[in-house]
Protein backbone atom coordinates (compact mmCIF):
# COMPACT_ATOMS: atom_id res chain seq x y z
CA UNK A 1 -74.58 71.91 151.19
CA UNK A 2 -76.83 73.02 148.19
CA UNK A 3 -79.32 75.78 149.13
CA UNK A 4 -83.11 75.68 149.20
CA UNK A 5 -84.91 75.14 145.62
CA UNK A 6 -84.53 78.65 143.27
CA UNK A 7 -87.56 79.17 141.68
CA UNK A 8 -87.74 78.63 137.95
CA UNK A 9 -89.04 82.44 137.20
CA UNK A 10 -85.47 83.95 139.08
CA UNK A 11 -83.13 80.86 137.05
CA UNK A 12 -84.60 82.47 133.74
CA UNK A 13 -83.69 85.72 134.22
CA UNK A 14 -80.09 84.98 133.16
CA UNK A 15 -79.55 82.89 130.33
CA UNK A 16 -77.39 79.74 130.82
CA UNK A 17 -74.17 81.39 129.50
CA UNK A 18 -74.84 84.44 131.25
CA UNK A 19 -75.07 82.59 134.48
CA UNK A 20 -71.73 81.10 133.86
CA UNK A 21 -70.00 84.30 132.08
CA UNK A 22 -70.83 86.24 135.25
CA UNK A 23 -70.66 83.38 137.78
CA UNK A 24 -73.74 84.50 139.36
CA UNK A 25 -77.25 82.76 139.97
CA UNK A 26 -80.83 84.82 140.55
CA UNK A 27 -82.40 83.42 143.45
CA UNK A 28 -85.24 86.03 144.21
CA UNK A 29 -86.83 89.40 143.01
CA UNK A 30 -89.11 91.46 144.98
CA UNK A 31 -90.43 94.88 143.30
CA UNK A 32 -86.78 96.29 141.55
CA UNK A 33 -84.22 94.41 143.40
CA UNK A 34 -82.81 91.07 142.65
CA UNK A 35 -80.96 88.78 145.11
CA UNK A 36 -78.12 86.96 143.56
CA UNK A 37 -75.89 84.44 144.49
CA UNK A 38 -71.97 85.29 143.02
CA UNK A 39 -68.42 84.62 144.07
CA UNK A 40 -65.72 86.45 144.82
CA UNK A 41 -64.24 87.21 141.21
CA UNK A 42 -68.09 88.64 140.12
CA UNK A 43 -68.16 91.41 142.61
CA UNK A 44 -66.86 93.95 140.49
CA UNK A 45 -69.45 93.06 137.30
CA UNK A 46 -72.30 94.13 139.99
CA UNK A 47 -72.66 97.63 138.03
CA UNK A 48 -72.88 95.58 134.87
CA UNK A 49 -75.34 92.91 135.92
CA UNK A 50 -77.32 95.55 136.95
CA UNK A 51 -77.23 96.47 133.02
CA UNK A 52 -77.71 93.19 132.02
CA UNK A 53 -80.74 92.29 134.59
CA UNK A 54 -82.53 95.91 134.34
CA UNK A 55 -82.96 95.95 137.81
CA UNK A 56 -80.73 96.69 141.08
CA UNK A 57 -78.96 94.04 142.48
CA UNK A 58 -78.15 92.67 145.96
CA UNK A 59 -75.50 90.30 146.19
CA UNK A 60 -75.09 87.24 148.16
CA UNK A 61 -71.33 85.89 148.40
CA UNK A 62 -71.01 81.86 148.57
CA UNK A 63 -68.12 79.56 148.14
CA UNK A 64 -66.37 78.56 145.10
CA UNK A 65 -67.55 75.27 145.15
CA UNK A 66 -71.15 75.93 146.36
CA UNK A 67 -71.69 78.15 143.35
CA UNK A 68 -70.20 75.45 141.07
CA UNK A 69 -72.36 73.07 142.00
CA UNK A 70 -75.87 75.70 141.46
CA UNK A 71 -74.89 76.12 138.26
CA UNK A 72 -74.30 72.86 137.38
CA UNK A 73 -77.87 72.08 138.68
CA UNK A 74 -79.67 75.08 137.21
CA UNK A 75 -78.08 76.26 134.30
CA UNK A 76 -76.77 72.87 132.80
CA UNK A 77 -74.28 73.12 129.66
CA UNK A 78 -74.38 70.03 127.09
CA UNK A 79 -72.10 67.70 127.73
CA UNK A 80 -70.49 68.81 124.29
CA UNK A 81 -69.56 71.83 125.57
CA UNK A 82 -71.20 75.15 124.59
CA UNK A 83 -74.50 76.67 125.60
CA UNK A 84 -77.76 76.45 124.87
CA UNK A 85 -79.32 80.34 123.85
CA UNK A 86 -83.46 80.06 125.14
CA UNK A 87 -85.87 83.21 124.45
CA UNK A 88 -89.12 83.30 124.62
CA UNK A 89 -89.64 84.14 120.99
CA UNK A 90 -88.19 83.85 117.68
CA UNK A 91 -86.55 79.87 117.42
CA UNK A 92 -87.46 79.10 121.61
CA UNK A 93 -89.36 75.90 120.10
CA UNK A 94 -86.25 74.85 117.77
CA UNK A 95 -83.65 75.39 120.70
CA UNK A 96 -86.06 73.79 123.41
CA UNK A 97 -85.34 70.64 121.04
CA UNK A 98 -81.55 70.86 120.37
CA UNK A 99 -81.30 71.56 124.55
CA UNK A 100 -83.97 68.50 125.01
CA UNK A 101 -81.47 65.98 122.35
CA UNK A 102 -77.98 67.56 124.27
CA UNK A 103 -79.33 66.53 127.80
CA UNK A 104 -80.43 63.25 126.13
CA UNK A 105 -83.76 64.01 126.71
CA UNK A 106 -86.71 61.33 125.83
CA UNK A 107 -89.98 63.53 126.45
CA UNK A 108 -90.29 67.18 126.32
CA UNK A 109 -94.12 67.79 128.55
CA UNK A 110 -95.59 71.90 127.93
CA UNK A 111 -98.36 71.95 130.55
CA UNK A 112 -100.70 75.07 130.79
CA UNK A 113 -102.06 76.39 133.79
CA UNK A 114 -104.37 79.32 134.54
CA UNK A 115 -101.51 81.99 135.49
CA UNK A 116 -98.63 79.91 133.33
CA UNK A 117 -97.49 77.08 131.29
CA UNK A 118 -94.38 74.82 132.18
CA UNK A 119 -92.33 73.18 130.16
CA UNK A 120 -90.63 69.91 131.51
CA UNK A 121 -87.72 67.60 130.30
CA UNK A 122 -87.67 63.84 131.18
CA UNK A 123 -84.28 62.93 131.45
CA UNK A 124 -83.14 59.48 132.60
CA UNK A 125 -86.87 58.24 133.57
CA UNK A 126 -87.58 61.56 135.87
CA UNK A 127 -88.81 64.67 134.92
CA UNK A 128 -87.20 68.10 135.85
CA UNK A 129 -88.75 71.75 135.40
CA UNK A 130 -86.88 73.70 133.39
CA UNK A 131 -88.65 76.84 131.89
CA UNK A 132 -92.28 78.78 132.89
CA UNK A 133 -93.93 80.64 130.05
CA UNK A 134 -96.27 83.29 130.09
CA UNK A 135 -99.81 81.88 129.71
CA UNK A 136 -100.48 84.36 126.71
CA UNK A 137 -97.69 83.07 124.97
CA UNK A 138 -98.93 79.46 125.16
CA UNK A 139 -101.10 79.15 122.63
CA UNK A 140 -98.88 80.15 119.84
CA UNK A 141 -96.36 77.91 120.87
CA UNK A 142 -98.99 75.02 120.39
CA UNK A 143 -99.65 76.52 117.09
CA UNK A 144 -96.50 76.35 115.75
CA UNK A 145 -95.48 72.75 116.74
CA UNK A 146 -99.11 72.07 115.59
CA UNK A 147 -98.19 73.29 112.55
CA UNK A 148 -95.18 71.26 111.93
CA UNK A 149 -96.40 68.31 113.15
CA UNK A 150 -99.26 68.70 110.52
CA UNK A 151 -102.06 68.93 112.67
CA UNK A 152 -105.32 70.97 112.47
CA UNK A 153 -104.70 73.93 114.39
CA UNK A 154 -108.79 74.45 114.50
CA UNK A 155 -109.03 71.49 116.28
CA UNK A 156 -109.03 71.94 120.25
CA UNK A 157 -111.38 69.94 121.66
CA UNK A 158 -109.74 65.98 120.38
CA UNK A 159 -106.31 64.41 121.27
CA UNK A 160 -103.97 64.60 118.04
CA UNK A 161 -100.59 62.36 117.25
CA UNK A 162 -98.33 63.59 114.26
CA UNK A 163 -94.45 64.06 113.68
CA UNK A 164 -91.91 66.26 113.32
CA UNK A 165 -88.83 65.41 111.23
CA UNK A 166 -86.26 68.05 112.84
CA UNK A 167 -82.38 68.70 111.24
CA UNK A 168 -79.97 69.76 113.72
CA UNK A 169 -77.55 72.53 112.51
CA UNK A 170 -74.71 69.42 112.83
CA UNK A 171 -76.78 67.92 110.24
CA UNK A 172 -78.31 64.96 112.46
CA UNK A 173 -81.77 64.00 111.74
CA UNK A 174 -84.31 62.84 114.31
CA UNK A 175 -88.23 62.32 114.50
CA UNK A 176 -90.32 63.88 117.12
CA UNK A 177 -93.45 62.04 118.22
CA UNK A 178 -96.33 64.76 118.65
CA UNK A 179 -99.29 64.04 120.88
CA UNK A 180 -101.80 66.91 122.05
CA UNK A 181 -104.72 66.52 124.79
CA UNK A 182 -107.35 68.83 126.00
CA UNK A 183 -107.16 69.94 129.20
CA UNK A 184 -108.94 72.51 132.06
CA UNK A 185 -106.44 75.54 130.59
CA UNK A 186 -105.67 74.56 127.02
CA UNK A 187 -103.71 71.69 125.33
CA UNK A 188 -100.51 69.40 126.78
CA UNK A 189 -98.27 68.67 124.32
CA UNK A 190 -95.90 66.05 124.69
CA UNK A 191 -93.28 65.64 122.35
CA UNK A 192 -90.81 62.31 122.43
CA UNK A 193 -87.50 62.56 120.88
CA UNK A 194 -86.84 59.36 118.68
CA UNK A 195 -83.49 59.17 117.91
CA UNK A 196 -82.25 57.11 114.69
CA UNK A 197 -79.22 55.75 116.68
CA UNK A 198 -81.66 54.12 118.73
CA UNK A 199 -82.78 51.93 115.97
CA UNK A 200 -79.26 50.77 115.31
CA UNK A 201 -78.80 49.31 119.57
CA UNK A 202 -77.07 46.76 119.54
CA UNK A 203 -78.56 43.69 121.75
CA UNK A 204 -75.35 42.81 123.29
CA UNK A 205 -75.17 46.72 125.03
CA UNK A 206 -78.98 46.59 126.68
CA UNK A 207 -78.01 45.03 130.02
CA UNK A 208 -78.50 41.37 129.33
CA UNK A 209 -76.41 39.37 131.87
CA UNK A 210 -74.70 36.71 129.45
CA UNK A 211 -76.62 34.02 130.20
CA UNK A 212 -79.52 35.69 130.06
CA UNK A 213 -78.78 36.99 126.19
CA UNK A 214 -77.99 33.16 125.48
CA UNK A 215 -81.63 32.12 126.55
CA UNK A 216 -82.96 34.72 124.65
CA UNK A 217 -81.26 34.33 121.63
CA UNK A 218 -81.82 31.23 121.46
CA UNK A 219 -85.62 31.96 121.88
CA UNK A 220 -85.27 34.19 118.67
CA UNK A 221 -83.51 31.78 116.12
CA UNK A 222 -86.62 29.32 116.62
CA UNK A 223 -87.97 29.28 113.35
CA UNK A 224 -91.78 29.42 115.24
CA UNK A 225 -93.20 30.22 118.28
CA UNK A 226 -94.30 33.30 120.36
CA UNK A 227 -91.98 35.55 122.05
CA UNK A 228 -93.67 38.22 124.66
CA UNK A 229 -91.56 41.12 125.78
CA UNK A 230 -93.38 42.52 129.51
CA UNK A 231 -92.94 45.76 131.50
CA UNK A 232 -94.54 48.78 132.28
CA UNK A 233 -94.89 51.78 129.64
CA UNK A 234 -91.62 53.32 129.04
CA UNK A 235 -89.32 50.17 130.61
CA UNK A 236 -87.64 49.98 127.09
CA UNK A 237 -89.92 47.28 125.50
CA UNK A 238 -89.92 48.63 122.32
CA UNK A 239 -85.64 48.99 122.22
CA UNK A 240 -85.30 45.46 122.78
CA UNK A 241 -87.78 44.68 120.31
CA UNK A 242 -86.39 46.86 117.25
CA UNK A 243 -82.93 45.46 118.64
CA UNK A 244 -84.22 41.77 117.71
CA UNK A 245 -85.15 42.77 114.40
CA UNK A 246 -82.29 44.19 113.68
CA UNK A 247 -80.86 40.57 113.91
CA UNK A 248 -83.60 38.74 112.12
CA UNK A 249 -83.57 41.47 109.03
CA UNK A 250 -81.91 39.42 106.58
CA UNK A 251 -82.73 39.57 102.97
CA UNK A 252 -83.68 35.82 103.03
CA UNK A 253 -86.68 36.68 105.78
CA UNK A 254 -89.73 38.50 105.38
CA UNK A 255 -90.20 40.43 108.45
CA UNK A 256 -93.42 42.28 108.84
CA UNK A 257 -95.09 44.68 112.22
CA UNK A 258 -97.86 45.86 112.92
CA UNK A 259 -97.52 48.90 115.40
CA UNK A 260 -99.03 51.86 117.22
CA UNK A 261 -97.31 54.51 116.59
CA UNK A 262 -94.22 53.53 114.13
CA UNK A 263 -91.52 55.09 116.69
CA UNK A 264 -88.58 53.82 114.17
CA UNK A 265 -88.06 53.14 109.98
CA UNK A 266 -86.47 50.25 109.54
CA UNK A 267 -84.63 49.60 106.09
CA UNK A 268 -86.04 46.00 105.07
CA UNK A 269 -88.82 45.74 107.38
CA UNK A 270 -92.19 46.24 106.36
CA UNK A 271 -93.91 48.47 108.93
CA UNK A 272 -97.93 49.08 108.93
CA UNK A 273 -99.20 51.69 111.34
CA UNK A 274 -102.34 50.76 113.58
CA UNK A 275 -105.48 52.66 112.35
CA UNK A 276 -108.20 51.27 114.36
CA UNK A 277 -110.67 53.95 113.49
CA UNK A 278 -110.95 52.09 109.94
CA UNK A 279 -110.72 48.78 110.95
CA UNK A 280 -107.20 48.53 110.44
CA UNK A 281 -106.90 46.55 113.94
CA UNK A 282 -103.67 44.32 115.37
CA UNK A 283 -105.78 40.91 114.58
CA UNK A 284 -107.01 42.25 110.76
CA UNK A 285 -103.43 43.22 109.99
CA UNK A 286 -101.96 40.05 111.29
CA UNK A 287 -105.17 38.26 109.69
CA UNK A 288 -103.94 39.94 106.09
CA UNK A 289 -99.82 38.91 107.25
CA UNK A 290 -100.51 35.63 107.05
CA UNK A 291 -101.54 35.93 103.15
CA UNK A 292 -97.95 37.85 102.27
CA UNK A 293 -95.84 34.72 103.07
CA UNK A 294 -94.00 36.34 105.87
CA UNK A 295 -91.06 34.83 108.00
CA UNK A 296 -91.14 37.00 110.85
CA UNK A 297 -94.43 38.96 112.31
CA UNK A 298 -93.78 41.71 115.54
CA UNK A 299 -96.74 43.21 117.16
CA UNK A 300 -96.70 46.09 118.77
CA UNK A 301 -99.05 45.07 121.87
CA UNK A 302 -100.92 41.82 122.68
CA UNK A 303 -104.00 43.27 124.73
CA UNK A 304 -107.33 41.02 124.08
CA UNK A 305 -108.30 37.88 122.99
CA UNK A 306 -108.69 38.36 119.09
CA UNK A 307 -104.91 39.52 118.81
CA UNK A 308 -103.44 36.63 121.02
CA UNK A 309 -105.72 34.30 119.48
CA UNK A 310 -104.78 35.51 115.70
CA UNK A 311 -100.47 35.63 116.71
CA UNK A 312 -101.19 32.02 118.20
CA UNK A 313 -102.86 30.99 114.90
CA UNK A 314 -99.61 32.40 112.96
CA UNK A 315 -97.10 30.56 115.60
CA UNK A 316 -98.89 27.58 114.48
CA UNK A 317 -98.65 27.69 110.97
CA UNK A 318 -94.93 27.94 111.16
CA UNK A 319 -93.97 31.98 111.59
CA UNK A 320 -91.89 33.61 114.58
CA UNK A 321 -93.92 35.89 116.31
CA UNK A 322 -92.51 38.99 118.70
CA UNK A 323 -94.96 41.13 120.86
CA UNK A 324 -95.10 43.18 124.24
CA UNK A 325 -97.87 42.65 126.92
CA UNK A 326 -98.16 44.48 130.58
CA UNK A 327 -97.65 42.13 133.13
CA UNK A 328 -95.82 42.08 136.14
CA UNK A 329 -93.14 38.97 135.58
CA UNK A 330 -92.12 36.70 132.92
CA UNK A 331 -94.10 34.15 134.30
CA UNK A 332 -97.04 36.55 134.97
CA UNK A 333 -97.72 36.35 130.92
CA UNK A 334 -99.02 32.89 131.12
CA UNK A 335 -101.48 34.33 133.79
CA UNK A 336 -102.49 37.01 131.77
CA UNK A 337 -102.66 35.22 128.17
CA UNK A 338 -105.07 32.90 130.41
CA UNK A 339 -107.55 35.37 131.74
CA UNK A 340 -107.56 36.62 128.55
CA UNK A 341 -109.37 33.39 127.53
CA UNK A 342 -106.66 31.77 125.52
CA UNK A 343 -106.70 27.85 126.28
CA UNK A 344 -103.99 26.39 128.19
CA UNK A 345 -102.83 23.50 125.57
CA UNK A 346 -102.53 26.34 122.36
CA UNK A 347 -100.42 28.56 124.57
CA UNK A 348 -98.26 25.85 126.01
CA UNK A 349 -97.64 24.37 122.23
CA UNK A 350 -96.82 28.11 120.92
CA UNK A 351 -94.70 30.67 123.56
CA UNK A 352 -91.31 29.92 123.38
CA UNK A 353 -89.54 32.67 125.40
CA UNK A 354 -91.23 35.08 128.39
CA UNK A 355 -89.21 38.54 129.08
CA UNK A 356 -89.94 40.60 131.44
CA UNK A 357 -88.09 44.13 131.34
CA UNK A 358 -87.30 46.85 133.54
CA UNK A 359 -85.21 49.94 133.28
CA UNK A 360 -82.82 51.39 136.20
CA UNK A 361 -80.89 54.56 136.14
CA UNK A 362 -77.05 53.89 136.47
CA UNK A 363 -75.07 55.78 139.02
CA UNK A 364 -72.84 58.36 137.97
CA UNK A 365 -69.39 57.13 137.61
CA UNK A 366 -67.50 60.45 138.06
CA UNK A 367 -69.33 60.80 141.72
CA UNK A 368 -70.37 57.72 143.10
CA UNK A 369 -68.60 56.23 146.18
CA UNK A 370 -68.34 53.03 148.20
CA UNK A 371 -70.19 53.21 151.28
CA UNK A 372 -71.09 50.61 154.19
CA UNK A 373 -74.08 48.42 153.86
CA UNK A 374 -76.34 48.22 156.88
CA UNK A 375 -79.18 45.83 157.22
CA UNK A 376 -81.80 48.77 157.50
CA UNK A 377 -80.15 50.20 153.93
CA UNK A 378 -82.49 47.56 152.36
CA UNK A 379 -86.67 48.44 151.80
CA UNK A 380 -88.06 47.41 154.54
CA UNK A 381 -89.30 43.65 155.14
CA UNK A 382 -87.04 42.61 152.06
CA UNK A 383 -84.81 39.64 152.27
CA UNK A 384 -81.56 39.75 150.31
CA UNK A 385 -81.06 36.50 148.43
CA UNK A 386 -77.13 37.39 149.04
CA UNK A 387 -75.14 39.34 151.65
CA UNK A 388 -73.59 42.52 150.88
CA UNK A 389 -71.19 44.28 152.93
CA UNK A 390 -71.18 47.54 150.73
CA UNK A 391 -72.92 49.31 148.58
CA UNK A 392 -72.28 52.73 145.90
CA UNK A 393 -74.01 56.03 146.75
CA UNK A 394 -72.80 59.15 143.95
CA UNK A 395 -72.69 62.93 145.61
CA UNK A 396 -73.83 64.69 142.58
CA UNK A 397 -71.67 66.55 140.29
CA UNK A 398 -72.16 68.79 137.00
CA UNK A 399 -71.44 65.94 134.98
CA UNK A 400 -74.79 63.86 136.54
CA UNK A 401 -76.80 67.34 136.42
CA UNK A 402 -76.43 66.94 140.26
CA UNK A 403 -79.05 63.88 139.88
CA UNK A 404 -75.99 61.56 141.06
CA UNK A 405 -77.46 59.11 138.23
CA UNK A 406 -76.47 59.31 134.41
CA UNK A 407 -77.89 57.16 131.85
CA UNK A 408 -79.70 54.05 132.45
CA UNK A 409 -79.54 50.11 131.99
CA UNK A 410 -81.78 47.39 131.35
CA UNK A 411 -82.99 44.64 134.01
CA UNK A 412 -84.27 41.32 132.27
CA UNK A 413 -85.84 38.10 133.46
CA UNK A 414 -85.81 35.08 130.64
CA UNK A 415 -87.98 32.15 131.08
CA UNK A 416 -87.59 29.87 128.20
CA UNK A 417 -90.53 27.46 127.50
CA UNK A 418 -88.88 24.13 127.98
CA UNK A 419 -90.77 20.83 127.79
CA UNK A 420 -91.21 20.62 131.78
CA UNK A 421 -92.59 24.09 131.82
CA UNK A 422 -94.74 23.58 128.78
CA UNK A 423 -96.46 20.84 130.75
CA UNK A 424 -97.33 23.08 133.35
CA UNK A 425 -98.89 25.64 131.40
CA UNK A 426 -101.23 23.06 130.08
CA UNK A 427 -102.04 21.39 133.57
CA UNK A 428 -102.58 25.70 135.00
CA UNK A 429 -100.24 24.91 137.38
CA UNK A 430 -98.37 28.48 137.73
CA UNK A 431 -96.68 27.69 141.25
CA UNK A 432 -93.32 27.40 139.70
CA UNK A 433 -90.68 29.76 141.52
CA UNK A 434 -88.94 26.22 143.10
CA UNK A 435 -88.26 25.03 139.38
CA UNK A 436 -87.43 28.11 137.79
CA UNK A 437 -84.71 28.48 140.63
CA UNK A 438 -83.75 24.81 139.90
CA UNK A 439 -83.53 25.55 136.63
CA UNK A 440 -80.91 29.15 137.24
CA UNK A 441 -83.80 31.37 136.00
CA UNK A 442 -83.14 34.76 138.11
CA UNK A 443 -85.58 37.14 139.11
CA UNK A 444 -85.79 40.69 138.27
CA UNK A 445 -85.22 41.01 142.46
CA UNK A 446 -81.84 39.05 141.89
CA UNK A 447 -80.84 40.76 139.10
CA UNK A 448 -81.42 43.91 140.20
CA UNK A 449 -79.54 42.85 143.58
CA UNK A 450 -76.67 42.19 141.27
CA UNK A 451 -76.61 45.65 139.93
CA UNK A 452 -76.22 47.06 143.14
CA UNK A 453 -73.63 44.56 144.32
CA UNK A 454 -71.83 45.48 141.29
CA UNK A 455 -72.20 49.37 141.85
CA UNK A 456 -74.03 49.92 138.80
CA UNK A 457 -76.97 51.37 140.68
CA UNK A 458 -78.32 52.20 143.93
CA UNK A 459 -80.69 50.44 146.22
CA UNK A 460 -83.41 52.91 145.87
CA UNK A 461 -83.68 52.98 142.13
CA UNK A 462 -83.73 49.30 142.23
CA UNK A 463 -86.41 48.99 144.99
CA UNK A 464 -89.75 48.78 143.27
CA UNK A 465 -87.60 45.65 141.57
CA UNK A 466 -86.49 44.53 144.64
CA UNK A 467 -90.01 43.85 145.50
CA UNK A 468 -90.87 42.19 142.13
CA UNK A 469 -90.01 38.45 142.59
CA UNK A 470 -89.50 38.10 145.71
């Protein structure tokens, strides 16, 4: 049984290969003395963590095991093997990054406060605490990734976006994604990790069921029509979309985007960044598209009536166009395209395939375990559309960071615009959930049930899904 939480201040006072050299965890400090945690073999390196810490020492034995598993959790190794060195000086900002990329890290968050400043990793969807910084210290840090982001330093008081290109000492190069915002105690930085592998995902390894990869690509070699990705921000619209291009970048097509930001090059595409501020809008660049005789269009987001009105106009005139919207379900688009103000008849004649797109961490296949599936294991007042008589749980182990989850999978829904359907977009009738089940269109609910059936995840990642399409 893990302890109670350590606080961040008592992890950092041994560095992560300290912790492990010594076998012994801080877990609290009052005036000189420090409490540690250690095992049997470390109680005759007391004297020299004493050295080490600067301060006496009190030491708490625990099992083998117990201690195992707190260092896994708190002082996690990359899953190369080797240690990450962190100071707070000299290269903290370059290390932060290479410990961010060997956790497989998306977002690195710095938050200031009015006593500190917190930096946080988000790792599989979920964001863990790993280091506090001295407030003081704060606002050179800012300045420096200001500085290679090529931002104005001077400027405090507006939100800033730039980039970072960063060269790992293994010689792998990777873009960060810079954004700064004002806030009560200084600025939040956020910095998101785009690796260039990511570009290169192959469609068949995102979590389409087979089926569902059939409909879709089937959506994608129409030489017309309107294809709208949906899902929340960060649900792993934009993978699936660079994914597609990567199968429609041919040298006989002319694929052109529009997007805000540019998260990946792509060799052959021809990528515009957004710059609204002068006038360099979705519509206007789609608008000036249409007079470069392209085969292919993407947009980054559909999100008013002048951009869904000018990607319908080049659907119509013969070009396949991709795009992302925030709605709730595939069928959900039509709703939203609708209140938008587009008219029934253009939309019905022009969207071809509706996605909608979740993401759900994966269970940890080192630790997870079969366990008996009781009826009140489900959210409550949801119906299972099949019975189960198990499901996976995973204990937690170093490998999983103790999380019990590692990595995470796609969950898609594919509605293709067939003839019947078209006709009841035009007549508004959106009551459809007794054809699309006629017609073997699952749910992101069913698919997601499948996941669990299959052990791939657990029911409480998948239950905000769960609840979607039922």
């Amino acid at each position: 049984m893990l302890r109670q939480e350590i606080p961040i201040n008592c992890i950092q006072l041994l560095s992560t290969e300290q912790a492990w050299h010594y076998q012994a965890i801080p877990f609290s400090k009052s005036g000189n003395t420090i409490q540690l945690y250690i095992s049997d073999d470390t109680k005759d390196k007391v004297d020299e963590l004493e050295l080490v810490l600067g301060h006496s020492v009190q030491s708490i034995p625990i099992s083998t095991i117990e201690l195992q598993q707190l260092l896994g959790k708190y002082y996690r190794r990359s899953q190369k093997g080797g240690f990450i060195q962190l100071n707070k000086s000299g290269d903290f900002l370059d290390n932060l990054i290479k410990e961010a990329r060997f956790l497989d890290s998306s977002d690195i968050h710095m938050e200031p406060y009015e006593e500190k400043a917190r930096v946080r990793f988000r790792v599989d969807g979920i964001l863990l605490e790993k280091y506090q910084l001295e407030i003081n210290t704060y606002p050179g840090l800012v300045n420096k990734i200001k500085i290679k982001a090529q931002l104005d330093i001077a400027e405090k008081r507006l939100p800033q976006d730039g980039r970072i290109f960063f060269r790992d000492n293994d010689g792998s190069q990777f873009d960060i994604r810079v954004s700064t915002l004002p806030t009560l105690h200084g600025e939040k930085i956020v910095m998101r990790l785009l690796s260039s592998t990511d570009t290169q995902s192959n469609i068949n390894e995102l979590g389409f069921r087979q089926e569902e990869l059939d409909r879709y690509l089937q959506g994608v070699q129409q030489p017309n029509g309107i294809i709208l990705i949906s899902g929340p921000t960060g649900s792993g619209k934009t993978t699936t979309l660079y994914s597609t291009l990567q199968i429609l970048n041919e040298s006989s097509r002319n694929v052109m985007t529009i997007e805000d930001p540019i998260e990946y090059t792509l060799e052959g595409i021809n990528q515009v960044q957004l710059r609204e501020n002068i006038g360099l809008t979705y519509a206007s660049a789609i608008r000036t598209f249409l007079r470069q005789d392209p085969d292919v269009i993407m947009v980054g987001e559909i999100r008013d009536l002048e951009t869904a009105s000018m990607a319908i106009r080049a659907s119509l005139t013969g070009h396949l166009v991709l795009s992302t919207i925030h709605t709730n379900s595939a069928w959900g688009i039509i709703a939203r395209l609708i209140d938008m103000g587009v008219p029934s008849y253009l939309l019905a004649d022009t969207l071809n395939t509706a996605v909608a797109q979740r993401l759900v961490r994966c269970l940890c296949s080192n630790c997870k375990y079969e366990a008996p599936l009781l009826p009140e294991d489900w959210p409550i007042h949801y119906r299972p559309s099949q019975v189960l008589s198990k499901h996976w749980k995973a204990k937690g182990c170093e490998y999983c960071h103790y999380s019990g989850y590692k990595g995470r999978t796609a969950v898609y829904e594919i509605i293709p615009i067939d003839q019947e359907l078209a006709q009841k977009i035009k007549n508004t009738d959106l009551s459809i959930n007794n054809l699309l089940k006629q017609k073997g269109i699952r749910s992101l609910a069913q698919n997601a049930e499948a996941l669990i059936a299959s052990g791939t995840t657990s029911i409480k990642e998948a239950t905000a899904l769960l609840y979607n399409g039922q």
